[in-house]
Protein backbone atom coordinates (compact mmCIF):
# COMPACT_ATOMS: atom_id res chain seq x y z
CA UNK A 1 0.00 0.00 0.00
CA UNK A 2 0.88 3.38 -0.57
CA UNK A 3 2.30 6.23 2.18
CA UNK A 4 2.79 9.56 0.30
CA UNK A 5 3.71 8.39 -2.44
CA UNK A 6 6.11 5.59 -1.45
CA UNK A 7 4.83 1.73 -1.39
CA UNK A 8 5.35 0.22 1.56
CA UNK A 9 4.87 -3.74 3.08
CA UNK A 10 4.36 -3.93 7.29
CA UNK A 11 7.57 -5.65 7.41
CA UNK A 12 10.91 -6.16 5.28
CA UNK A 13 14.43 -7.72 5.78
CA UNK A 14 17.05 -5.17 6.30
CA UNK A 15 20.89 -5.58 6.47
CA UNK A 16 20.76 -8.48 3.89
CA UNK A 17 18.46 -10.12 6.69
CA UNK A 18 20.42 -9.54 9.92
CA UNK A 19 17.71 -7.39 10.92
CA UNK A 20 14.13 -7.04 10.28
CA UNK A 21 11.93 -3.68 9.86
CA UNK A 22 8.47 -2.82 11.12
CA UNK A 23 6.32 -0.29 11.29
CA UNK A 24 5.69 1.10 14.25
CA UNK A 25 1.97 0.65 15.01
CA UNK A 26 1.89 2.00 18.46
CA UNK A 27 2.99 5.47 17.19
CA UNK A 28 0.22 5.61 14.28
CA UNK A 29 -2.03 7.76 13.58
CA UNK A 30 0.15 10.83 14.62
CA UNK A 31 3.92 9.43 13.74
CA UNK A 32 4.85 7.30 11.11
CA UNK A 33 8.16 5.39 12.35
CA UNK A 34 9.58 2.54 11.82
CA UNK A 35 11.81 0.01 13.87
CA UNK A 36 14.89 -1.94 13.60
CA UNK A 37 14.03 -5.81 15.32
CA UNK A 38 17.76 -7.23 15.41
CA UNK A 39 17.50 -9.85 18.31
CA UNK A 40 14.44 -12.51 19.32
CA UNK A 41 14.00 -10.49 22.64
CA UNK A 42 12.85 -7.64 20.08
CA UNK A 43 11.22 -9.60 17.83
CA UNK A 44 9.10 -10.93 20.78
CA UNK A 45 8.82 -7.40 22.19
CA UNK A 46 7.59 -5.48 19.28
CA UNK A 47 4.90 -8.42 19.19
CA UNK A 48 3.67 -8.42 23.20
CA UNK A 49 3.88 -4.57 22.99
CA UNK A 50 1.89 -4.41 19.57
CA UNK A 51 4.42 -2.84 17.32
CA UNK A 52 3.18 -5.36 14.81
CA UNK A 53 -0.12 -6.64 15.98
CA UNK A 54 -3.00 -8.66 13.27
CA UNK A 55 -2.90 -12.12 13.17
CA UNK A 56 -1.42 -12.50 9.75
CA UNK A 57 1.58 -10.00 10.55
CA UNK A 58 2.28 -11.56 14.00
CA UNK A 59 3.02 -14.96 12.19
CA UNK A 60 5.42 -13.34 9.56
CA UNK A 61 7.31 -11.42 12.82
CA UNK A 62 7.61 -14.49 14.62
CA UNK A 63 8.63 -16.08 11.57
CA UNK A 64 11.18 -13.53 11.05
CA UNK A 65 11.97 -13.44 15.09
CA UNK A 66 12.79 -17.13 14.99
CA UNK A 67 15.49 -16.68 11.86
CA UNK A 68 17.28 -13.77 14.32
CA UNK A 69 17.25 -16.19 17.14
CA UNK A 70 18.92 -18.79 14.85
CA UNK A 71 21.20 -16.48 13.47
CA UNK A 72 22.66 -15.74 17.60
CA UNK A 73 22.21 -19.60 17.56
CA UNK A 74 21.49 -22.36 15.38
CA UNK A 75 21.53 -25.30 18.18
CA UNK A 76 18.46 -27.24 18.93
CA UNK A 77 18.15 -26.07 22.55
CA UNK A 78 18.16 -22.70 21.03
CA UNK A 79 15.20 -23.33 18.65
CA UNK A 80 13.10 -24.98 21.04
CA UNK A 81 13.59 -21.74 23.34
CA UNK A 82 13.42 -19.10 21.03
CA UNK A 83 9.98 -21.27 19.67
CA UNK A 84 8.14 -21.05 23.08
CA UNK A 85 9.26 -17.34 23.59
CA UNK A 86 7.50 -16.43 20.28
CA UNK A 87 4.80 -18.51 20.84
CA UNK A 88 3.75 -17.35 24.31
CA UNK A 89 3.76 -13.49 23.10
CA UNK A 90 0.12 -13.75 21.92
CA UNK A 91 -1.66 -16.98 22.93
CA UNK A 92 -5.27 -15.84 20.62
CA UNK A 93 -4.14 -15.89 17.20
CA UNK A 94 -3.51 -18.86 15.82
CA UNK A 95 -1.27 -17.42 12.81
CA UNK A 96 1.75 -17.47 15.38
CA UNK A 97 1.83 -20.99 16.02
CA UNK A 98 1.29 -21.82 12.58
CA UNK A 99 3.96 -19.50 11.20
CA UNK A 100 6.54 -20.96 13.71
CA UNK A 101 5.88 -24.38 13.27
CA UNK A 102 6.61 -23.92 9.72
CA UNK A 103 9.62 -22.33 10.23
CA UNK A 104 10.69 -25.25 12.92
CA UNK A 105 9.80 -28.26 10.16
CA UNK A 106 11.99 -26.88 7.72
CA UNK A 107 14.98 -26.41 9.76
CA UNK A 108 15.12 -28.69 12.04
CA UNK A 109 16.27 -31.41 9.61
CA UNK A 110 19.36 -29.23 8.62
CA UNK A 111 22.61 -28.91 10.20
CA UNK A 112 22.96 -25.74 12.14
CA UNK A 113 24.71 -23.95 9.96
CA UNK A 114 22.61 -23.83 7.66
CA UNK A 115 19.53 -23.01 9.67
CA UNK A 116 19.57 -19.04 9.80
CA UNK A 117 19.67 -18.88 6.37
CA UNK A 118 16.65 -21.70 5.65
CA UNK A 119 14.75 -19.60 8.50
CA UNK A 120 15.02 -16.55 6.13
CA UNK A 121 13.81 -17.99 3.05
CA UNK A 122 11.02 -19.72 4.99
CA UNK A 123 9.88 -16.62 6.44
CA UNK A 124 10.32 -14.25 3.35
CA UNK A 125 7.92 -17.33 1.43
CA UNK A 126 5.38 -17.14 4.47
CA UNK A 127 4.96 -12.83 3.85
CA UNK A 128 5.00 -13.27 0.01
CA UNK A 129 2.05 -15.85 0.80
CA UNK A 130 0.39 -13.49 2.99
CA UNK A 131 0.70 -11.11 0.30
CA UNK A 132 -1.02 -13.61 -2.11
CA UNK A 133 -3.66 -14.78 -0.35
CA UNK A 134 -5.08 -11.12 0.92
CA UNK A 135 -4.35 -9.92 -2.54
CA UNK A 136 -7.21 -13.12 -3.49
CA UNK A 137 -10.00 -12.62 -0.28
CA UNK A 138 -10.07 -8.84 -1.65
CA UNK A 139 -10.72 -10.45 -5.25
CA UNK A 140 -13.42 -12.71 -3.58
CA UNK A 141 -15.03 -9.87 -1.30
CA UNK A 142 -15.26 -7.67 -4.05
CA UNK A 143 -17.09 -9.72 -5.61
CA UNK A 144 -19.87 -9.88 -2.84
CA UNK A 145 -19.47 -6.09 -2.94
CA UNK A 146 -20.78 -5.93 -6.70
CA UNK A 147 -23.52 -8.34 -5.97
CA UNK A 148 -25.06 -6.31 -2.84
CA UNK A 149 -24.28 -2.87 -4.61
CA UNK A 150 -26.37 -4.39 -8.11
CA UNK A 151 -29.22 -5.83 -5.53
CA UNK A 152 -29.85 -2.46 -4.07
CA UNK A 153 -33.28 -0.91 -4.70
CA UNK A 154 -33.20 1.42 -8.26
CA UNK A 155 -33.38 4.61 -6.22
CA UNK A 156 -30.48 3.37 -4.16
CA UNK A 157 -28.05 2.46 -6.87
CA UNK A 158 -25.29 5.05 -7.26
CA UNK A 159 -25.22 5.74 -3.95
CA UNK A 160 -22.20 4.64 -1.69
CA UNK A 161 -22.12 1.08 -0.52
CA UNK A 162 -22.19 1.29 3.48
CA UNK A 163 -19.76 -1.03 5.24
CA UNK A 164 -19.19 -1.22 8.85
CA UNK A 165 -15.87 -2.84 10.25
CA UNK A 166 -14.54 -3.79 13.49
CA UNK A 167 -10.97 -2.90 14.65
CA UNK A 168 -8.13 -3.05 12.17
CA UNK A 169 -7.65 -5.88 9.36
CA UNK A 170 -5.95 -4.04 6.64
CA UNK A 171 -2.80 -3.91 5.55
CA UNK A 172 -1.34 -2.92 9.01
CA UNK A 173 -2.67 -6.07 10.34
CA UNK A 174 -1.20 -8.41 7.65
CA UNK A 175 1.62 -7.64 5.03
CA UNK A 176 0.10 -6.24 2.41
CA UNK A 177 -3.75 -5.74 1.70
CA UNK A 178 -5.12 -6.97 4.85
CA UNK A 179 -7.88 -9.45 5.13
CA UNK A 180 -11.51 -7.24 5.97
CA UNK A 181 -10.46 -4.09 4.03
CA UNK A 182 -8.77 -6.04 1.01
CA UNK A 183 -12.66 -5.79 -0.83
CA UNK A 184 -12.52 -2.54 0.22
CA UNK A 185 -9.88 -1.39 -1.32
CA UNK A 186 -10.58 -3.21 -4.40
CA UNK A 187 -13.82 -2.38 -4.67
CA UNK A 188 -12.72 1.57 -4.21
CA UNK A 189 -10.47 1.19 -6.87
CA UNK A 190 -13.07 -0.25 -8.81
CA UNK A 191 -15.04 2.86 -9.12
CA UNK A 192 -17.88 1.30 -6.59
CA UNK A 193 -19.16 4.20 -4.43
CA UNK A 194 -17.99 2.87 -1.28
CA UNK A 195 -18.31 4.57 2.34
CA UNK A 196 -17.04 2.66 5.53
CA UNK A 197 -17.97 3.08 9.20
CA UNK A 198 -15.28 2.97 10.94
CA UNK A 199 -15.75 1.50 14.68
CA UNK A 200 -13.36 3.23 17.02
CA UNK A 201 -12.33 -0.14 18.86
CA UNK A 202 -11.49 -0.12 22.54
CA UNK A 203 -9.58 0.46 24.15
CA UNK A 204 -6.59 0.50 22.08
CA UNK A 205 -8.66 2.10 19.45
CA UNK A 206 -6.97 0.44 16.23
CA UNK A 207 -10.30 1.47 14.23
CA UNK A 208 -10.15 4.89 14.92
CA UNK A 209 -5.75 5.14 14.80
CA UNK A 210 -5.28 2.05 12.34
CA UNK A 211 -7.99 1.55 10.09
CA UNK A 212 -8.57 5.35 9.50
CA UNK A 213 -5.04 5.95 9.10
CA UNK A 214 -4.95 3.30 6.25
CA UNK A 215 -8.38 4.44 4.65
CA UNK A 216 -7.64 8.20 4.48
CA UNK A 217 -4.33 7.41 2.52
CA UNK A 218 -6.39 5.14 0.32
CA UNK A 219 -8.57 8.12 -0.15
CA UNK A 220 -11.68 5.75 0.98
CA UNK A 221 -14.26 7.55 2.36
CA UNK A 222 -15.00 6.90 5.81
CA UNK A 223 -16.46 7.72 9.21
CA UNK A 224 -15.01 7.25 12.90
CA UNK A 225 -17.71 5.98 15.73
CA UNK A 226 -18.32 4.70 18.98
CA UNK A 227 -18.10 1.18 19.21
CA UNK A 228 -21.68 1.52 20.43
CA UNK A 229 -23.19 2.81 17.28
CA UNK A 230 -23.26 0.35 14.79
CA UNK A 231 -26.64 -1.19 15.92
CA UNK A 232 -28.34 2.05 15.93
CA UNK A 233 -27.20 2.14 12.32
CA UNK A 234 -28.09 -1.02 11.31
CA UNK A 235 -31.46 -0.33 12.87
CA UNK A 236 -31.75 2.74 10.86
CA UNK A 237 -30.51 1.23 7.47
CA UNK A 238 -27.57 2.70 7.31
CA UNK A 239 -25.40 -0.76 7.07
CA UNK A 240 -25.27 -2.54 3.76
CA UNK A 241 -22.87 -5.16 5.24
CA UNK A 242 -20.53 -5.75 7.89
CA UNK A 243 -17.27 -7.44 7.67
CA UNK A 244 -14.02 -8.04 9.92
CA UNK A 245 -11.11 -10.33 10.23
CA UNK A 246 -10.19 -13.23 12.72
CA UNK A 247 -7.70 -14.43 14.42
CA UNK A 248 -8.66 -17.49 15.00
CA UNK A 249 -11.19 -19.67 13.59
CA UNK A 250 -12.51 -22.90 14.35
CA UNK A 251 -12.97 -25.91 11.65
CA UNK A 252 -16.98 -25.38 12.56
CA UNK A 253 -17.10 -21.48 11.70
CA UNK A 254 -16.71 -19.90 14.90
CA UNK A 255 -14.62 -16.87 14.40
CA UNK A 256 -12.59 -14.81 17.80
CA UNK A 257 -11.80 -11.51 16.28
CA UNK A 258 -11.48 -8.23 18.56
CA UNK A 259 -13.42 -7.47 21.66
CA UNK A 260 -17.10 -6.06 20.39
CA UNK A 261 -17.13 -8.09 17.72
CA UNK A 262 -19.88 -10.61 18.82
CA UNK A 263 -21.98 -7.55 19.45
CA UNK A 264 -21.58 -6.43 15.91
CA UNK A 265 -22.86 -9.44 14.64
CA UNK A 266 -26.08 -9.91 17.29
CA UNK A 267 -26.72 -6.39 16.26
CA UNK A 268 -26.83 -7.24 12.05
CA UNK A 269 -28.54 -10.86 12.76
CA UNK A 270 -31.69 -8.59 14.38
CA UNK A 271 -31.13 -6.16 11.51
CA UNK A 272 -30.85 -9.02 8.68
CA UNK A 273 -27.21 -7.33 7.81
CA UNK A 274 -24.96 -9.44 6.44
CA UNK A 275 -22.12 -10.40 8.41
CA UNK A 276 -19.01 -11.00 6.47
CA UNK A 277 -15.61 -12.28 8.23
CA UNK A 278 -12.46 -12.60 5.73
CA UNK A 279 -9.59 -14.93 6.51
CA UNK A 280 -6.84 -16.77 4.68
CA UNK A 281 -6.15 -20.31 5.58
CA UNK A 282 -3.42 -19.97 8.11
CA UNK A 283 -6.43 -18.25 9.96
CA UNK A 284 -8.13 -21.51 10.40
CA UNK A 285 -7.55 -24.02 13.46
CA UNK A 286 -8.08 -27.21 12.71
CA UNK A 287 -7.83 -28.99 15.94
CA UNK A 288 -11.08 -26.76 17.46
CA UNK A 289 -14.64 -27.33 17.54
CA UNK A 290 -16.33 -24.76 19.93
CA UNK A 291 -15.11 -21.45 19.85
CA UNK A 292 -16.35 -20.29 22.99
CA UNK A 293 -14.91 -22.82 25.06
CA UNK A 294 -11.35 -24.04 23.35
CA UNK A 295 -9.90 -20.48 22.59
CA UNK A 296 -7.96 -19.18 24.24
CA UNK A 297 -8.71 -15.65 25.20
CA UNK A 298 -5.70 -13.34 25.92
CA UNK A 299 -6.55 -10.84 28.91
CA UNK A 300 -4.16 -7.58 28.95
CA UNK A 301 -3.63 -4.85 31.01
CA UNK A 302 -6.57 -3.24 32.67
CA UNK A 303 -4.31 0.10 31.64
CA UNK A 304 -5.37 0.26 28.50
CA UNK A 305 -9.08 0.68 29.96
CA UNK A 306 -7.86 3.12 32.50
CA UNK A 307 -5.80 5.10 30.46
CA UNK A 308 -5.99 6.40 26.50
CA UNK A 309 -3.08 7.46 24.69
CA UNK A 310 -3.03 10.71 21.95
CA UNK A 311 -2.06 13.86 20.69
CA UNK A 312 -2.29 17.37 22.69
CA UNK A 313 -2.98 20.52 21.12
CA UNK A 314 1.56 20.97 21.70
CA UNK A 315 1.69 17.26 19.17
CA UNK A 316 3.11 15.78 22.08
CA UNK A 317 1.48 12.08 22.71
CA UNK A 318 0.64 10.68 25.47
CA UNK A 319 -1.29 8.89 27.72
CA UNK A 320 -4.28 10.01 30.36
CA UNK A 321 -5.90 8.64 32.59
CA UNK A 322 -9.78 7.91 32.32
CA UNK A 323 -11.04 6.45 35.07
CA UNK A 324 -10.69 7.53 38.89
CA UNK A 325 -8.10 6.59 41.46
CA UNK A 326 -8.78 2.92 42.79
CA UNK A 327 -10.93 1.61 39.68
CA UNK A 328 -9.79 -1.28 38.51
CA UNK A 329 -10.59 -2.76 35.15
CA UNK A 330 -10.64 -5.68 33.00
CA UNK A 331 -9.24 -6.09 29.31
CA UNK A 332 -10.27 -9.49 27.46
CA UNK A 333 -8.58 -8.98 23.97
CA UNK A 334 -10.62 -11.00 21.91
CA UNK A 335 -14.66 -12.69 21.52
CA UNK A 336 -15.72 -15.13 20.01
CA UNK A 337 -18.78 -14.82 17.50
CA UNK A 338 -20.63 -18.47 16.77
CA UNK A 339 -20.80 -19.28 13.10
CA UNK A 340 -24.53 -19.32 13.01
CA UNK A 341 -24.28 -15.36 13.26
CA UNK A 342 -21.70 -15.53 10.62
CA UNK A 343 -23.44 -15.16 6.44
CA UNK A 344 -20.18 -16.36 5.02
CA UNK A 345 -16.44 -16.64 5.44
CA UNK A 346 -14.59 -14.90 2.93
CA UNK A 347 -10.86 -16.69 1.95
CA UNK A 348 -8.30 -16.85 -0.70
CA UNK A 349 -9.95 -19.72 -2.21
CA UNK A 350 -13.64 -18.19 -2.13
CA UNK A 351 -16.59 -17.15 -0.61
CA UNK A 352 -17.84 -20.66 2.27
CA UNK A 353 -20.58 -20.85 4.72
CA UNK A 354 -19.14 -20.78 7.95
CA UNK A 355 -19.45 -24.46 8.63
CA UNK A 356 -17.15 -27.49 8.51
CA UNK A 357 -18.94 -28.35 5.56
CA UNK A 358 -18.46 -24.78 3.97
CA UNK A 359 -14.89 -24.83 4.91
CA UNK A 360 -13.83 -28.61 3.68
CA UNK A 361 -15.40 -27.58 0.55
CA UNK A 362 -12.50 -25.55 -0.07
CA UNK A 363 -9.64 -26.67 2.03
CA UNK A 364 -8.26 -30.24 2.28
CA UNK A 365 -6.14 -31.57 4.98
């Protein structure tokens, strides 16, 4: 995607791969930096501290964090550590996992000289993937896009396409495209009127820093609100579709995406929205049934309920605090929405119903 005029991935191999760059997403919307990851501890840092944060990008970082821990040192004990350090950074999204067992299949086999260097090419194949596969859901969503825009009433047509997201699953969340806003993007490019809701997200607020960051460079017109509001839209029409990402879904359809998300899609199952959720197949867990009560839901700190960061009228950011002295609060990261609230999962190899059925259909083990 494009940043004043210069095309940029989330993440790229610097010093002919002895160090990794990021984007900085904790400095977004009001600084645009980027960061040097040269060692696993800051690999597994920039993850627990959401520097890179998505489920897609997380995998590619750890990918990337296990070739830098090789690099220090290729011995077995040292990839079995460096493996459970990345792994415990974000226990939600299964992406991680996935990414690093990858990267441990193909080098384990090898002798350890040679493992840095198979850990770099293994990683650099798992982002151009990523790359691939969002490029492909965006193909697929569009798709859906033209079909509700040409089923609108005759009066209607012309008239922007409303679409209501949920935190941030564009191309900050993955490496390139992102999952949710990939049809989006391709549908603004398209030429389909196309106007976005934009919920804020809390209480890190990735809708309103992330996704409106990304949107307003795309020139995609779009408007910040309360997480609250997107029912009284729906109720008052103003929601053609809804559609988010995942981090974790579950061979039956169940899909944990960010806190509020389950609300979303009660809200547009009373409305008769549709309820959209786009995901490529390193997305998927296999090995789950039940949503609700096999995943893993990461709780972090009740500060980022207490306290919001920004910008003061000086530019200076910072953080405040919200609440009084002696509240406490609590910060589940994720929900988990059942797959009989989901219409359809949207991935790079089409458009499923969110059932095991829907989803064998297209994938085979």
């Amino acid at each position: 995607m494009n940043i004043d005029g210069k095309a940029w991935r989330t993440i790229w191999l610097e010093e002919g791969g002895r160090s990794v760059g990021v984007i900085d997403q904790t400095r977004l919307p009001h600084r645009f930096t980027t960061r040097s990851l040269a060692t696993l501890d800051e690999a597994a840092e920039a993850i627990t501290t959401m520097v890179v944060r998505g489920a897609p990008l997380i995998g590619v970082t750890g990918a990337y964090g296990l070739m830098l821990a090789l690099q220090a040192d290729p011995s077995d004990d040292a990839l079995e550590a460096a493996f459970t350090r990345l792994n415990a950074t974000r226990p939600t999204a299964v992406n991680l996992r996935w990414a690093l067992e990858r990267v441990r299949a193909k080098v384990a086999p090898l002798p350890p000289a040679e493992r840095a260097e198979a850990a770099k090419a293994e990683a650099a194949a798992i982002a151009d993937e990523d790359v691939a596969m969002c490029d492909a859901i965006g193909e697929h969503g569009l798709a859906l896009f033209r079909q509700l825009a040409a089923a609108r009433p005759a009066e209607c047509r012309g008239e922007p396409l409303n679409v209501l997201t949920h935190c941030n699953a564009g191309w900050l969340a993955t490496v390139d495209w992102g999952t949710a806003l990939a049809p989006i993007y391709k549908a603004h490019r398209a030429g389909i009127p196309i106007h976005v809701w934009v919920d804020e997200t809390r209480p890190r607020n990735q809708g309103a820093s992330l996704t409106a960051f990304e949107l307003g460079r795309e020139g995609v017109p779009h408007t910040v609100i309360v997480d609250n509001a997107g029912g009284h839209l729906m109720q008052h029409g103003q929601v053609d579709a809804v559609i988010v990402g995942t981090d974790r879904t579950t061979r039956t359809g169940d899909v944990c995406n960010k806190i509020g998300t389950y609300l979303k899609a009660l809200a547009a199952h009373d409305n008769g929205v549709p309820f959209y959720v786009a995901l490529p197949a390193s997305t998927i867990d296999w090995t789950i049934a039940d949503g609700v009560a096999e995943i893993p839901i990461e709780a972090r700190s009740a500060a980022e309920v207490t306290d919001i960061q920004g910008r003061d009228s000086a530019g200076a950011i910072g953080s405040v605090q919200l609440t009084p002295d002696g509240s406490s609060g609590f910060n589940p990261a994720f929900d988990v929405t059942p797959a009989r609230l989901v219409t359809a999962l949207i991935t790079e190899r089409g458009v499923a119903p969110a059932s095991e059925e829907g989803l064998r259909q297209l994938y085979t083990q």
